[in-house]
N, C-alpha and C. Protein backbone atom coordinates (compact mmCIF):
# COMPACT_ATOMS: atom_id res chain seq x y z
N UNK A 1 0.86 -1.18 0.00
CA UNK A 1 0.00 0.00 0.00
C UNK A 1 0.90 1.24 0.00
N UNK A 2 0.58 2.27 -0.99
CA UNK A 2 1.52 3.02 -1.12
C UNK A 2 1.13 4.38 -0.13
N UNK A 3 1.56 5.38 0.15
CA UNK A 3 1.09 6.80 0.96
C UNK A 3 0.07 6.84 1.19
N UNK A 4 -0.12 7.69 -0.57
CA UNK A 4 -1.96 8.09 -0.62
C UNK A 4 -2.71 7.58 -0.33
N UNK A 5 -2.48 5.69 -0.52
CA UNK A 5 -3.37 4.76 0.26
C UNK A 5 -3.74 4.59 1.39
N UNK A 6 -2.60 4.57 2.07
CA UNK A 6 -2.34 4.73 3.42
C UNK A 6 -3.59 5.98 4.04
N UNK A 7 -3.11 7.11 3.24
CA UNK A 7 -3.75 8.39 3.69
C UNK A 7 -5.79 8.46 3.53
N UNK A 8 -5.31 7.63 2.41
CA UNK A 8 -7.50 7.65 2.46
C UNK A 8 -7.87 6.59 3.30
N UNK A 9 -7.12 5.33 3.76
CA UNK A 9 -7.96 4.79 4.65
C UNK A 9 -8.01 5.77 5.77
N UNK A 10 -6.76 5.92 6.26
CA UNK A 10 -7.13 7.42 7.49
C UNK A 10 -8.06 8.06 7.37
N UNK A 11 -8.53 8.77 6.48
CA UNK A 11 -9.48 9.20 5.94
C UNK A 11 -11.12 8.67 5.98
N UNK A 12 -11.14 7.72 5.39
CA UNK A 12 -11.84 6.78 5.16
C UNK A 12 -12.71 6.44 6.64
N UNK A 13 -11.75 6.22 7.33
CA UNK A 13 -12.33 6.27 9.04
C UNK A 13 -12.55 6.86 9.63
N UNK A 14 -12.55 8.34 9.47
CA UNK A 14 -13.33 9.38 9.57
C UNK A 14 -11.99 10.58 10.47
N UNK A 15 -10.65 10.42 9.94
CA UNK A 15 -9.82 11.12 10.43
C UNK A 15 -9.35 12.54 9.35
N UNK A 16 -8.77 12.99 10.02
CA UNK A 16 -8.77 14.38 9.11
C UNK A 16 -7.29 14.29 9.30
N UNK A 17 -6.95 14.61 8.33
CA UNK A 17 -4.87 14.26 8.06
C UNK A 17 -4.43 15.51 6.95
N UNK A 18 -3.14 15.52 7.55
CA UNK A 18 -1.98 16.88 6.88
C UNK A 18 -0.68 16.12 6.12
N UNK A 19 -0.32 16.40 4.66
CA UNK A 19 0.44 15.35 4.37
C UNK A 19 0.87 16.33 3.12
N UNK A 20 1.91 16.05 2.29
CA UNK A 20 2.59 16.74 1.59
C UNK A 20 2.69 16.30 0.42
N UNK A 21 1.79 16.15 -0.43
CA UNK A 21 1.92 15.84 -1.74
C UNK A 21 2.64 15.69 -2.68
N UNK A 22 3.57 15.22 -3.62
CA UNK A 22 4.68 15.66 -4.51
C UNK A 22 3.79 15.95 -5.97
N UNK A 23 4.39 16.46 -7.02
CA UNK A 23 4.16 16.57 -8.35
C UNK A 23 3.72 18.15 -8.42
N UNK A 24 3.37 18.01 -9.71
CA UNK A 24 3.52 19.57 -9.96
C UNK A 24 1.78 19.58 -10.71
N UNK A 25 1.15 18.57 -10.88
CA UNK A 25 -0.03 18.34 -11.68
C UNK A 25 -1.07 19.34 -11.27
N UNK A 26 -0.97 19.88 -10.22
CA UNK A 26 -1.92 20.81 -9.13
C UNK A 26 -1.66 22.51 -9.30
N UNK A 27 -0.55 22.46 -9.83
CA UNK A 27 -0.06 23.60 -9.74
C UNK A 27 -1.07 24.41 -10.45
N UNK A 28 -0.89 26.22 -9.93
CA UNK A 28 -0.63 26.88 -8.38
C UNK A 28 -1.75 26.50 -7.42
N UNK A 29 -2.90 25.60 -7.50
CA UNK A 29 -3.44 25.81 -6.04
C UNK A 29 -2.61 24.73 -5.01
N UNK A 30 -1.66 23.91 -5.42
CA UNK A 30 -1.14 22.86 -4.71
C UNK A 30 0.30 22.81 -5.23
N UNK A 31 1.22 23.30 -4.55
CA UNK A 31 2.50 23.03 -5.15
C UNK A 31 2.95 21.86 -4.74
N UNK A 32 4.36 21.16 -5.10
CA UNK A 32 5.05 20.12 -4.64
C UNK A 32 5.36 20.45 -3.18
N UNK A 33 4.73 19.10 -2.43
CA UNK A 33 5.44 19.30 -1.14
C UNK A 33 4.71 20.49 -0.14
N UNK A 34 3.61 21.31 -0.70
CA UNK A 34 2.93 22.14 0.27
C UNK A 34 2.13 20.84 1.25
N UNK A 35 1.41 21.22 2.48
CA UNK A 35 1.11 20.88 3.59
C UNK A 35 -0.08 21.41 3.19
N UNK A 36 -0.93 20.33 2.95
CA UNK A 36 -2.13 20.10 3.30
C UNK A 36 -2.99 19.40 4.12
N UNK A 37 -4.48 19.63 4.26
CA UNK A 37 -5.32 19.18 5.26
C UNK A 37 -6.17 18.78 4.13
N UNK A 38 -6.92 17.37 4.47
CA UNK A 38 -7.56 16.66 3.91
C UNK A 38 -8.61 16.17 5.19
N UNK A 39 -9.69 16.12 4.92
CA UNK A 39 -10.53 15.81 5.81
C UNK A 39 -11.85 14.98 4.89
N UNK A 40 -12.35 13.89 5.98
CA UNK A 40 -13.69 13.40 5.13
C UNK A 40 -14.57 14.07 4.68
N UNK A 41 -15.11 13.65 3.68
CA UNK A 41 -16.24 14.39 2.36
C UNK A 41 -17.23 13.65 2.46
N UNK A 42 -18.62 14.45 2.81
CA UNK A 42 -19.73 13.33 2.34
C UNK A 42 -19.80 14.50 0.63
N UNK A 43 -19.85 13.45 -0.59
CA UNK A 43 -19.68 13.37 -1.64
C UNK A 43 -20.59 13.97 -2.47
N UNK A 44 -21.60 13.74 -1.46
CA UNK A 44 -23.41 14.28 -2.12
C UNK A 44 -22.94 15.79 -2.13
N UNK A 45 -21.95 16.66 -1.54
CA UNK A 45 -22.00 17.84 -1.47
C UNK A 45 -20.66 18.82 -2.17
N UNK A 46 -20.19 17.67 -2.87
CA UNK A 46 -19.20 18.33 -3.63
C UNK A 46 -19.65 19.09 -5.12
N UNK A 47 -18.46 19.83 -5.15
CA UNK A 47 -18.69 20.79 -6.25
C UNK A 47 -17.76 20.66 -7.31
N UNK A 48 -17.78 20.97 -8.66
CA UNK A 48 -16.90 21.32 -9.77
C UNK A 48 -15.92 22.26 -8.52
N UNK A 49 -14.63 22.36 -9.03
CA UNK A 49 -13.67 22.83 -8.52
C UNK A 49 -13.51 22.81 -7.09
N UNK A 50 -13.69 21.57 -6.47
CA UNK A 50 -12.92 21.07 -4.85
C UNK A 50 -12.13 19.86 -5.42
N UNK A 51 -11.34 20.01 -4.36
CA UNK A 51 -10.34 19.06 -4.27
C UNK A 51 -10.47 18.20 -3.38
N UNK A 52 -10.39 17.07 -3.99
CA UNK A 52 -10.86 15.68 -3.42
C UNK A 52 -10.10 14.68 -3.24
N UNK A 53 -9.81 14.05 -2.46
CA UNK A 53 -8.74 12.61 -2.30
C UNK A 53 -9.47 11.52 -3.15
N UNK A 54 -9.25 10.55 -4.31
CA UNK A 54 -10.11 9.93 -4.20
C UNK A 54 -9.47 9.17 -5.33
N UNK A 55 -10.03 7.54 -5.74
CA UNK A 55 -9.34 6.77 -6.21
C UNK A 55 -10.26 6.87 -7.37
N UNK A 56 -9.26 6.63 -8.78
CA UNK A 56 -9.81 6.59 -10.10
C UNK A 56 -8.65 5.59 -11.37
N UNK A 57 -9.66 4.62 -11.59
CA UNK A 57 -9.17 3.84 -11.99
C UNK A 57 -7.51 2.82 -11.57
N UNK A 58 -7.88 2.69 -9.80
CA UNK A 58 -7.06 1.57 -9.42
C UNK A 58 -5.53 3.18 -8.86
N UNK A 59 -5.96 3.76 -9.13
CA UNK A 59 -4.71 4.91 -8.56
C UNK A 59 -5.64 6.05 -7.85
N UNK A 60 -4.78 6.57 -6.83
CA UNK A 60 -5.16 7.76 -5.64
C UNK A 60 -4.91 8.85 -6.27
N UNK A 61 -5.96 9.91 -6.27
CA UNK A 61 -5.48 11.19 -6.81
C UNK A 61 -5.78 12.26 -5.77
N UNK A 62 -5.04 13.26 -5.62
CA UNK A 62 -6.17 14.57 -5.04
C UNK A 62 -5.69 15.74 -6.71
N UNK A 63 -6.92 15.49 -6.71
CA UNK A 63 -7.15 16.18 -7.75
C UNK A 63 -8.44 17.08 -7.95
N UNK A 64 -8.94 18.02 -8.49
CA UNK A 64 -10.02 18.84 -8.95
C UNK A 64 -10.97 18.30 -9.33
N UNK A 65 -12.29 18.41 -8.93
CA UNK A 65 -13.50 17.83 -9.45
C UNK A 65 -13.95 18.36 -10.51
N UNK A 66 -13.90 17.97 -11.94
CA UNK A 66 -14.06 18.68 -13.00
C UNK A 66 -15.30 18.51 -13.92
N UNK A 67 -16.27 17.44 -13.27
CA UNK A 67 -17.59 17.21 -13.53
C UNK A 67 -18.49 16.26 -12.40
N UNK A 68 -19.85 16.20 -12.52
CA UNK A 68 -20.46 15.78 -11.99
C UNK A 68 -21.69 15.13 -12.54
N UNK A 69 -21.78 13.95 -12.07
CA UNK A 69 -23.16 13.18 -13.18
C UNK A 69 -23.70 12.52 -12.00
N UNK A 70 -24.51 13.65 -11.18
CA UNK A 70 -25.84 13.09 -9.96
C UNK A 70 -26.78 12.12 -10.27
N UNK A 71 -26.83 11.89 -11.38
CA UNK A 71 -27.76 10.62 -11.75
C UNK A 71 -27.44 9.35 -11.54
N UNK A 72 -25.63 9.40 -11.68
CA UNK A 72 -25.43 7.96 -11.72
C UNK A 72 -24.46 7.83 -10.24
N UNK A 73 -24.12 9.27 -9.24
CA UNK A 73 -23.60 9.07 -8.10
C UNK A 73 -22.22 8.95 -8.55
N UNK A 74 -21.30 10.03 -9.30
CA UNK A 74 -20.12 9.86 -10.15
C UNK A 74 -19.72 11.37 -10.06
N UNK A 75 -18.62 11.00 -10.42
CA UNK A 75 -17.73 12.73 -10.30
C UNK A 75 -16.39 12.39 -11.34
N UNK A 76 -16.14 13.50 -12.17
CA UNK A 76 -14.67 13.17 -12.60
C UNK A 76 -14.06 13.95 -11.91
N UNK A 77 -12.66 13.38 -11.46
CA UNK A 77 -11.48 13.90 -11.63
C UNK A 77 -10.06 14.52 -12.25
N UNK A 78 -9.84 15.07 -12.53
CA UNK A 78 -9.06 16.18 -13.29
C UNK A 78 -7.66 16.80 -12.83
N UNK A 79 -6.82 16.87 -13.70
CA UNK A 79 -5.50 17.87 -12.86
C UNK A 79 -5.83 19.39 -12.70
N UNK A 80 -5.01 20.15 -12.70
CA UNK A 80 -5.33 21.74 -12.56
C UNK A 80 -4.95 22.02 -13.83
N UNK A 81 -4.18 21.25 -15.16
CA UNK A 81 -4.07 21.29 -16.23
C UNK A 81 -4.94 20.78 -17.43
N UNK A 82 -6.05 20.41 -16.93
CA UNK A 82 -6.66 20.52 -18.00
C UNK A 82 -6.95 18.42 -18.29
N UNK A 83 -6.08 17.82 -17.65
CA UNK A 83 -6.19 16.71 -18.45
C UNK A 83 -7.36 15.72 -17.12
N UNK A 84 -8.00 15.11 -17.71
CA UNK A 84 -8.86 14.51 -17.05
C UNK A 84 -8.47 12.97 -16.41
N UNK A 85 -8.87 12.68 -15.16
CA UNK A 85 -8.02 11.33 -15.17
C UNK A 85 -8.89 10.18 -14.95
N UNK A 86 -10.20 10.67 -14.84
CA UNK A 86 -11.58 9.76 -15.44
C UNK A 86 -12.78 9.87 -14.29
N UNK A 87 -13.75 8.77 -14.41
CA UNK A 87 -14.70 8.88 -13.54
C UNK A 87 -14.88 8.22 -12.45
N UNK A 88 -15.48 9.04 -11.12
CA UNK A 88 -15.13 7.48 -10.35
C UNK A 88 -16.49 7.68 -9.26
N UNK A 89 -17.57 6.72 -8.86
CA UNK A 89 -18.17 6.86 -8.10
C UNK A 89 -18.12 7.38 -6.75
N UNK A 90 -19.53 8.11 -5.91
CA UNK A 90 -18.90 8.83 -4.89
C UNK A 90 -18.47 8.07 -3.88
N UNK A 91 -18.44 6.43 -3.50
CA UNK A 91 -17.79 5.54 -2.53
C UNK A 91 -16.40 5.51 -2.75
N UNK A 92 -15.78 5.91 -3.63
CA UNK A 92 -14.26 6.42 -3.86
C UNK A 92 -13.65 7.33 -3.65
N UNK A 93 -14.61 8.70 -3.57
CA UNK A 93 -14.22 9.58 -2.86
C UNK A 93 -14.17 9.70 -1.29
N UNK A 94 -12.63 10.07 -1.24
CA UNK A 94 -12.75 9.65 0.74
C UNK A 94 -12.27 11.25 1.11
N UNK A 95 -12.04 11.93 0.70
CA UNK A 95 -11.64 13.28 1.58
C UNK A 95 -11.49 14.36 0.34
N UNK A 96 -11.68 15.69 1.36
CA UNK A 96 -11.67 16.95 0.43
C UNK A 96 -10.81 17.85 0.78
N UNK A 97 -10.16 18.43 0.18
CA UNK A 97 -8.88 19.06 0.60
C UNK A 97 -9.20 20.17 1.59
N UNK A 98 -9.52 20.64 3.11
CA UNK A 98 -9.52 22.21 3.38
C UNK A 98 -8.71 23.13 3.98
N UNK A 99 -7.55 23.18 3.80
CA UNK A 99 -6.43 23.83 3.73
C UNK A 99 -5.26 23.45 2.64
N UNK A 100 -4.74 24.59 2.48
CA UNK A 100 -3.11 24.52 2.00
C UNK A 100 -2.02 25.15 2.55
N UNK A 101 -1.06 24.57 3.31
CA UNK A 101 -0.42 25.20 4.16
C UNK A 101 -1.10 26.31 4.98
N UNK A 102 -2.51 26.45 5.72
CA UNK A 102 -2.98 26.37 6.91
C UNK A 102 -3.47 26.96 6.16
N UNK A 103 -3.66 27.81 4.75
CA UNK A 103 -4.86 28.71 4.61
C UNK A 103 -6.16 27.89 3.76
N UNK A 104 -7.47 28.01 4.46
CA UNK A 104 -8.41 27.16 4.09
C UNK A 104 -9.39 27.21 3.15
N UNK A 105 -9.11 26.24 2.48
CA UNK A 105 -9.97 26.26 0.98
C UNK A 105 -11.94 26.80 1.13
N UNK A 106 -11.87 27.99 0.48
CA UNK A 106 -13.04 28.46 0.31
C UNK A 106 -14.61 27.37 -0.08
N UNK A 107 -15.67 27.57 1.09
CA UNK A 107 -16.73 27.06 0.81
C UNK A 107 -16.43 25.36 1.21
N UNK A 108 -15.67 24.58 2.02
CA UNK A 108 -15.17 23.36 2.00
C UNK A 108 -15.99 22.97 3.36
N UNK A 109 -16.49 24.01 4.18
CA UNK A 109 -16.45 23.76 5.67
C UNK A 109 -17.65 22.40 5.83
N UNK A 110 -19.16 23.30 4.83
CA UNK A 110 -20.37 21.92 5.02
C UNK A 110 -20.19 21.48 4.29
N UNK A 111 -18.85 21.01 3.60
CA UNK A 111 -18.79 19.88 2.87
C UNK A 111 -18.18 18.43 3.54
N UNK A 112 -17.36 18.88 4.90
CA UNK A 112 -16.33 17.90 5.48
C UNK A 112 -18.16 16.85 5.89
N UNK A 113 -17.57 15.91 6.53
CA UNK A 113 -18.62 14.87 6.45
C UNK A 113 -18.22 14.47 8.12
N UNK A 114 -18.98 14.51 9.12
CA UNK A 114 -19.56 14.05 10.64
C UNK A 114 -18.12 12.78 11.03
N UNK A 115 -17.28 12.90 12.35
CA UNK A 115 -16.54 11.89 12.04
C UNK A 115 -17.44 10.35 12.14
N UNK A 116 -16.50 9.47 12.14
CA UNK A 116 -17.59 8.14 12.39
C UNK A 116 -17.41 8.08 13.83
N UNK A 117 -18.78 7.43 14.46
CA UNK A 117 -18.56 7.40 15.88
C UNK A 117 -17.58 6.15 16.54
N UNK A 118 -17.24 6.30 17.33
CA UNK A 118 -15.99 5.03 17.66
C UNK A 118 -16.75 4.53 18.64
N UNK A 119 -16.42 3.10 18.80
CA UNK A 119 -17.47 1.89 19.19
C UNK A 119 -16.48 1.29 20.15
């Protein structure tokens, strides 16, 4: 299991995590290596342009939400360049980005999702 994997099950269980991304695919809202906060997403409430942790086609992305098809419970994912990296249902999406290096991504707040209760 590689990082990002690592990082959405954290996620996934209803934890909110800070972790440093590499690549440049994000660039400027996400540089290499900035410090971000990722926190759970309930999915029903995402938008074109949030940033989302979320797996698409067998690989982890946080990438830009660059469409939405509510009919079938689906979202694509996208770089900040333009290239799309496909579709992936909302049980794949596990977290939404709300910070970047502590300053916090606009409109993200009723999107984070209730933690899970611990048993």
């Amino acid at each position: 299991m590689g990082m990002m994997d690592s990082i959405a099950a954290k996620v996934a269980q209803g934890a909110t995590v800070e972790f440093r991304p590499r690549g440049a695919s994000m660039v400027p809202l996400i540089r290499s290596r900035q410090l971000v906060t990722v926190a759970p997403v309930d999915p029903a409430r995402i938008a074109v342009g949030d940033i989302v942790l979320a797996r698409v086609a067998g690989k982890m992305y946080l990438h830009l939400v660059s469409a939405l098809d509510l009919a079938r419970s689906r979202v694509q994912i996208s770089n900040n360049r333009g290239r799309a990296s496909g579709w992936t249902s909302h049980t794949r999406v596990y977290g939404i980005c709300v910070a970047v290096e502590g300053t916090p991504r606009p409109g993200v707040a009723a999107k984070v999702r209730d933690p899970v209760p611990r048993t």
